[in-house]
Protein backbone atom coordinates (compact mmCIF):
# COMPACT_ATOMS: atom_id res chain seq x y z
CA UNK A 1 -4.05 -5.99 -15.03
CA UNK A 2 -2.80 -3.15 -12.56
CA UNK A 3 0.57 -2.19 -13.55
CA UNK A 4 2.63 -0.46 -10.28
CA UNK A 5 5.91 1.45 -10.70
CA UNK A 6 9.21 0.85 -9.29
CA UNK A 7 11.90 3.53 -9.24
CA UNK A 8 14.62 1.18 -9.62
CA UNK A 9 12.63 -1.36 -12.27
CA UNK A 10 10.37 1.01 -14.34
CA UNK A 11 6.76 -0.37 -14.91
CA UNK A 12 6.20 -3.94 -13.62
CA UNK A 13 3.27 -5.95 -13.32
CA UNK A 14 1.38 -6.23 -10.11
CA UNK A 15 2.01 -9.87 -9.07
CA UNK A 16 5.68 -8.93 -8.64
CA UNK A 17 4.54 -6.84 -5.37
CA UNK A 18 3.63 -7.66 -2.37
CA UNK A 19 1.25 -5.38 -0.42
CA UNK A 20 2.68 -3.73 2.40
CA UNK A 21 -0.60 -1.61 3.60
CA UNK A 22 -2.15 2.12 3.60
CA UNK A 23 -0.11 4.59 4.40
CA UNK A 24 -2.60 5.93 7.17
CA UNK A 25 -2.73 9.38 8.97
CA UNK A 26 -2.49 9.10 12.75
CA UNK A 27 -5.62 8.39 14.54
CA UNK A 28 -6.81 8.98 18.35
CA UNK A 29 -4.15 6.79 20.44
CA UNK A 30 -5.52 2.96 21.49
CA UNK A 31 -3.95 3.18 24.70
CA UNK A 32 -4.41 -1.10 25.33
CA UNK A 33 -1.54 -2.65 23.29
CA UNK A 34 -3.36 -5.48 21.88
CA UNK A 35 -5.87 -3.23 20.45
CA UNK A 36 -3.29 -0.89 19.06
CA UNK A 37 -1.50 -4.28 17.34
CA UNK A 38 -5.00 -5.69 15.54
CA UNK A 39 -5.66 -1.61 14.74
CA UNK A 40 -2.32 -1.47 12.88
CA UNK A 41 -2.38 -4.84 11.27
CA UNK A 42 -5.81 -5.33 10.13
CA UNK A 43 -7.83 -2.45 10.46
CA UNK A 44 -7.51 -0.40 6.67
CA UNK A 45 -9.91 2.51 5.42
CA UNK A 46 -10.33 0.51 2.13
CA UNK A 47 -11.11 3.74 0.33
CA UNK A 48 -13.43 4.31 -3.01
CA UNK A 49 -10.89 6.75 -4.47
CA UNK A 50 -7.18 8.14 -3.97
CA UNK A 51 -5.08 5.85 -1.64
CA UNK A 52 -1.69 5.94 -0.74
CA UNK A 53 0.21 2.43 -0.52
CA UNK A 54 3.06 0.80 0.46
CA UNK A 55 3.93 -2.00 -2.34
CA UNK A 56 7.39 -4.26 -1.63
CA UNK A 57 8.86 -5.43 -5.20
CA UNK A 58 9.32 -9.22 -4.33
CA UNK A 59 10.39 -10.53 -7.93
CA UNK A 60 12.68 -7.74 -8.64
CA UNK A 61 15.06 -5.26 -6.86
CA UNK A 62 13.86 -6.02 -2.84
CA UNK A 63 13.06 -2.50 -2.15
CA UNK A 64 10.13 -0.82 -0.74
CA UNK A 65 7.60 1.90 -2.85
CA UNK A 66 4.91 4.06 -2.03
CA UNK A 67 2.30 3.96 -4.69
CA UNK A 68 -1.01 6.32 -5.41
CA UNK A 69 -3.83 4.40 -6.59
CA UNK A 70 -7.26 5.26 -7.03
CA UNK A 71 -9.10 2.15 -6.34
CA UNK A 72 -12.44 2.84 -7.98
CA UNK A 73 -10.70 1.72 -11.72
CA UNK A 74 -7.47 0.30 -10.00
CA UNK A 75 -4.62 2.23 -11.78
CA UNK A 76 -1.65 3.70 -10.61
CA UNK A 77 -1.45 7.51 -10.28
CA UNK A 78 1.24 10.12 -10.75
């Protein structure tokens, strides 16, 4: 089971987050909006490896947290 941490809550289990997306670098500009709205929303690098996340903890203090995962053996990393 992946285990994420909160800085308010301490170590909580990953079904008490909901998954707010990569944190992405900027890319080229998409200069048509609708483009730039399905780029944003549903376009992620899906990366083998160190990611950065956003994670919003649902079940427990409301707040938003930026995780670093490394997705090959899904754990959370300092």
């Amino acid at each position: 089971m992946l285990w994420l941490t909160c800085p308010n809550c301490g170590r909580r289990p990953v079904e008490e987050f909901v998954f707010g997306g990569e944190v992405r670098a900027e890319s080229d500009p998409i200069l048509e909006p609708d483009e730039q709205d399905i780029d944003l929303v549903w376009m992620f690098d899906n990366p083998d490896g160190l990611t950065t996340e956003r994670w919003f903890h649902v079940a427990g203090c409301g707040r938003w947290t930026t995780i670093r995962r490394d997705t090959s053996i899904d754990v959370e990393v300092s």
